[in-house]
Protein backbone atom coordinates (compact mmCIF):
# COMPACT_ATOMS: atom_id res chain seq x y z
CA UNK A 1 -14.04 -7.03 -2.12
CA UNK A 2 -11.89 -9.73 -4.42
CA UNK A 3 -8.51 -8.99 -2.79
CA UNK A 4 -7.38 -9.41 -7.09
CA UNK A 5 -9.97 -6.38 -7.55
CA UNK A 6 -8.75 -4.04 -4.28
CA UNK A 7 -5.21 -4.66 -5.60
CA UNK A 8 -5.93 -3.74 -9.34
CA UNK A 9 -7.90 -0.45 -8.32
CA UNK A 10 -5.42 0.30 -5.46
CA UNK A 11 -2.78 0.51 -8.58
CA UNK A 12 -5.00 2.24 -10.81
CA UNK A 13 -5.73 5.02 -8.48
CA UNK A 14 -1.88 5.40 -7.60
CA UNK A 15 -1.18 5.00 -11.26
CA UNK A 16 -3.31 7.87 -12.15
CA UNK A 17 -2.07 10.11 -9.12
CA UNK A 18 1.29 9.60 -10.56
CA UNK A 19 0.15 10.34 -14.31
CA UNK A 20 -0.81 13.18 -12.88
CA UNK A 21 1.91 14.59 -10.79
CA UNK A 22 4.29 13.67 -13.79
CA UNK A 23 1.98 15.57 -16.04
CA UNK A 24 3.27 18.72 -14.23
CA UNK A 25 6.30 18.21 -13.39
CA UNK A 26 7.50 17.32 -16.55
CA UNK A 27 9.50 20.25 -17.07
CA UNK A 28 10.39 21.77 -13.23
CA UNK A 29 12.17 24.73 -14.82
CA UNK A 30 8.54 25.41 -16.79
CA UNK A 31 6.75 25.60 -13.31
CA UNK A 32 4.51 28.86 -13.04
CA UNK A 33 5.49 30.01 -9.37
CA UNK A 34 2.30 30.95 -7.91
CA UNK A 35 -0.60 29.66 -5.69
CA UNK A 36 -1.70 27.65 -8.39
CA UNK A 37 1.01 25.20 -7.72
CA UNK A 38 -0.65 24.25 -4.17
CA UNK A 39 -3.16 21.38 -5.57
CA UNK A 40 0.04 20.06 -7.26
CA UNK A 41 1.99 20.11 -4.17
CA UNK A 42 -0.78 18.56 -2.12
CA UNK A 43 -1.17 15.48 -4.72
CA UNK A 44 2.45 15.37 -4.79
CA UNK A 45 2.51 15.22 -0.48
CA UNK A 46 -0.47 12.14 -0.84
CA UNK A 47 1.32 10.31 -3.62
CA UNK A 48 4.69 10.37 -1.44
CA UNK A 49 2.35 9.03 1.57
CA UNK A 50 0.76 6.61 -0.70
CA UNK A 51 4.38 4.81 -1.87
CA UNK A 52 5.30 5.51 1.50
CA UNK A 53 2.72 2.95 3.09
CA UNK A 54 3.21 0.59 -0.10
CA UNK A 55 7.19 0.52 0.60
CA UNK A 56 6.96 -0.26 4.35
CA UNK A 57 4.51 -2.71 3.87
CA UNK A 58 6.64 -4.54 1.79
CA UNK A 59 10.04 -3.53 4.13
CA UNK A 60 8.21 -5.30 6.95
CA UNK A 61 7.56 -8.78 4.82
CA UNK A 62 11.04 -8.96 4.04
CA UNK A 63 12.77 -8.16 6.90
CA UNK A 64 10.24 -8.19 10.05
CA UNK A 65 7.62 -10.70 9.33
CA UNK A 66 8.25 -12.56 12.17
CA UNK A 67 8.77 -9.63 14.84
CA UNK A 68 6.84 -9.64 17.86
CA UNK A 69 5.23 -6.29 19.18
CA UNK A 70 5.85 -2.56 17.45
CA UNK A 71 9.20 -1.14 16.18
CA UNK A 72 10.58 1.58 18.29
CA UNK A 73 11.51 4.88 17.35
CA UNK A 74 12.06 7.82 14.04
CA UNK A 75 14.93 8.67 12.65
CA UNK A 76 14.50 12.50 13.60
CA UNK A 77 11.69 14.65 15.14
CA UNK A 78 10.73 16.23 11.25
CA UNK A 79 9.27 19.04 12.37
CA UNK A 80 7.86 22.67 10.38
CA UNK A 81 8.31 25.33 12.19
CA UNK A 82 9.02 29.15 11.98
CA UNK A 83 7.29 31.88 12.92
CA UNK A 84 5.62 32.55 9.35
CA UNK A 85 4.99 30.80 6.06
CA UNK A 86 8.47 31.69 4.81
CA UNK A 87 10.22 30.56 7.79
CA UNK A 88 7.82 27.13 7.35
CA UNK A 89 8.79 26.93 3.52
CA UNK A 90 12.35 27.27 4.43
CA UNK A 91 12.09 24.49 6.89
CA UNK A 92 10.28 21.94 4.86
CA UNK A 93 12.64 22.40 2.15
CA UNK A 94 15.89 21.91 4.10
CA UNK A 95 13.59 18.50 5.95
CA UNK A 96 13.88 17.58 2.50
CA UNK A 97 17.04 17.76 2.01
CA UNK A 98 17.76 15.46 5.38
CA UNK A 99 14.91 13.01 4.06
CA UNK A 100 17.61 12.87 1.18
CA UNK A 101 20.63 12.04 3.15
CA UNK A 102 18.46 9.33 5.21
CA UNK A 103 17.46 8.09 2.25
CA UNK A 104 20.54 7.82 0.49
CA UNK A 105 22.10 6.02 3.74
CA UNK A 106 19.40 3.22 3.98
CA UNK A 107 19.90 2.33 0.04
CA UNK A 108 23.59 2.11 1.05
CA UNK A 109 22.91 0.09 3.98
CA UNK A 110 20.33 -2.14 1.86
CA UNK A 111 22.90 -2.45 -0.47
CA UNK A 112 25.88 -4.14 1.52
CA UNK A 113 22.88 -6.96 3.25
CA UNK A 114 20.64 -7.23 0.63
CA UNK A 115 22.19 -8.82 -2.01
CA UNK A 116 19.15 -10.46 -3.87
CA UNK A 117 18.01 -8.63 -6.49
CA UNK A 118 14.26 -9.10 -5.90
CA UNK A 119 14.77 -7.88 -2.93
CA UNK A 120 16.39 -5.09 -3.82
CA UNK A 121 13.85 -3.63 -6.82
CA UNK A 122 10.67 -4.38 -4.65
CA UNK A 123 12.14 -1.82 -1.90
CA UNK A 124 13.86 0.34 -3.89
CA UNK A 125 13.54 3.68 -2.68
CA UNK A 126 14.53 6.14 -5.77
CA UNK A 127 11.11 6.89 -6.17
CA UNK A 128 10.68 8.55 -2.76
CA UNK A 129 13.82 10.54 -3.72
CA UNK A 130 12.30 11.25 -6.84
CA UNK A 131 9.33 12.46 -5.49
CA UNK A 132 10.76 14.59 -2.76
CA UNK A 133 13.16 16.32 -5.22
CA UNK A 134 9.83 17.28 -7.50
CA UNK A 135 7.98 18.31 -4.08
CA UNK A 136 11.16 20.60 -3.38
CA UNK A 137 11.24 21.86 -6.96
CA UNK A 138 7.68 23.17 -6.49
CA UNK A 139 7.94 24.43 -2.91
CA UNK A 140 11.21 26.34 -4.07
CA UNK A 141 9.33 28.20 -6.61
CA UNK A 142 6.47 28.73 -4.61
CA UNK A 143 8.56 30.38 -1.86
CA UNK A 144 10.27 32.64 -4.48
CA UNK A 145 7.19 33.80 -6.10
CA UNK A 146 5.17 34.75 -2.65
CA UNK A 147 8.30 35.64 -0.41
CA UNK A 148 10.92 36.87 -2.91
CA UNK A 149 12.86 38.35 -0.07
CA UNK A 150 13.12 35.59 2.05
CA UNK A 151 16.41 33.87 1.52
CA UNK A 152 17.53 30.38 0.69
CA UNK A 153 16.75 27.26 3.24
CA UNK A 154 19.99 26.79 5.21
CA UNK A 155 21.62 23.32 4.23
CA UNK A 156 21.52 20.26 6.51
CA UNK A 157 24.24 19.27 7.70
CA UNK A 158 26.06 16.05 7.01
CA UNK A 159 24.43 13.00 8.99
CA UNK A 160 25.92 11.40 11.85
CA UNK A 161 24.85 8.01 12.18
CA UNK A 162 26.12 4.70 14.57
CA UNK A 163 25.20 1.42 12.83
CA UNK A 164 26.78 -1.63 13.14
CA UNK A 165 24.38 -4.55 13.10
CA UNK A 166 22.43 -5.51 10.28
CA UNK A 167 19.36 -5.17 12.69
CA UNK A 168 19.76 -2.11 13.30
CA UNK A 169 20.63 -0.89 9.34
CA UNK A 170 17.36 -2.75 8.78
CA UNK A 171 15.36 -0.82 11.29
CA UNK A 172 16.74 2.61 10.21
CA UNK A 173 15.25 2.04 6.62
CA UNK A 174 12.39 1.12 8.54
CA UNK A 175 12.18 4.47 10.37
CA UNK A 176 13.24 6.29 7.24
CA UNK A 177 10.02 5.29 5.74
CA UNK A 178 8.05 5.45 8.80
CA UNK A 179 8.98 8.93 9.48
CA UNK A 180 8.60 10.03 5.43
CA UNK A 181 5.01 8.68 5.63
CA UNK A 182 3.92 10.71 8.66
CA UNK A 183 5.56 13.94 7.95
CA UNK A 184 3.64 14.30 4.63
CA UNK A 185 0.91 15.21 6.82
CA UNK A 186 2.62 18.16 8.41
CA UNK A 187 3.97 19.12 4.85
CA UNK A 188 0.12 18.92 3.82
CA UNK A 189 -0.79 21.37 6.63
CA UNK A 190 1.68 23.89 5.56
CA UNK A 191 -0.13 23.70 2.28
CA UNK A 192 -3.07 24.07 3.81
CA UNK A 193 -2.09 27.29 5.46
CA UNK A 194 -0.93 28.46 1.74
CA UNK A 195 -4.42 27.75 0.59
CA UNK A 196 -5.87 30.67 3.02
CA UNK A 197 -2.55 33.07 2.33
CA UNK A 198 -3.38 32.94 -1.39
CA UNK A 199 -7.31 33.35 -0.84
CA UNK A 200 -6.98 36.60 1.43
CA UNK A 201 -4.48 37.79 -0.84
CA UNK A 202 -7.08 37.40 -3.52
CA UNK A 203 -10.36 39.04 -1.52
């Protein structure tokens, strides 16, 4: 396939799985809380893993083209556990909220290195905030309307971080996003296990 073509239709399908996540989510507080919010959520978890890829991509042309051999590490081990669907709900939420702070950190380091502008709009990383505050929006909801005893996600707490080169600022981001785009597919399980709560709840 004409890269020119993969690249146009690789933009129109993300442009239209964005369309139609902001379709939804136009209004958070007008979010019905109910199972019918899980195909949302799931096309919210794949768009996040779809910008996800696009941003590292683009993290790695910048600022390790010319590396030799795989990038070590994560930032965390983003796990979802709890010993029911409330317990998981809690957890992803709060992961969230970390996801937030790691974020936030790597657009500060970004900010003190990367100087060119360019630079800094092609891996900008609002979006991914963005997305991950509509994601939590419709989890929260979700949670209250299925489990409206269970009680709020504890907060994270604030990060402790050690980073003093500008290689190893640079790599963080790089986990950031490395970790972001493989725990959507844990946050897409838990969804998964939703799907079958709300279908025995409905036989």
């Amino acid at each position: 396939m004409d890269h020119k073509l993969e690249g146009f239709l690789k933009h129109y399908v993300l442009a239209f799985m964005l369309l139609e996540v902001q379709w939804s989510l136009t209004d958070s507080a007008a979010i019905p809380a109910s199972c019918a919010d899980l195909n949302r959520t799931k096309d919210l978890s794949n768009l996040l893993r779809h910008e996800a890829k696009i941003l590292l991509r683009k993290y790695e042309h910048v600022h390790f083209e010319s590396r030799n051999g795989s990038l070590p590490g994560y930032v965390d081990n983003f796990t979802i556990s709890g010993a029911n669907l409330s317990e998981k709900l809690q957890r992803l939420l709060t992961n969230n909220e970390l996801f937030n702070l790691h974020i936030s950190r790597a657009e500060e380091y970004q900010a003190i290195w990367a100087n060119n502008e360019i630079v800094m709009k092609n891996l900008s990383m609002s979006d991914l905030k963005s997305r991950l505050r509509h994601q939590s929006n419709i989890i929260s909801h979700i949670l209250k309307k299925i489990y409206p005893e269970s009680p709020s996600a504890p907060t994270p707490p604030p990060l402790q971080l050690t980073h003093t080169t500008d290689y190893a600022k640079k790599l963080y981001g790089w986990n950031v996003i490395v970790t972001l785009r493989d725990y959507q597919k844990k946050v897409i399980q838990v969804i998964e296990e939703l799907f079958d709560h709300c279908a025995a709840k409905r036989n």
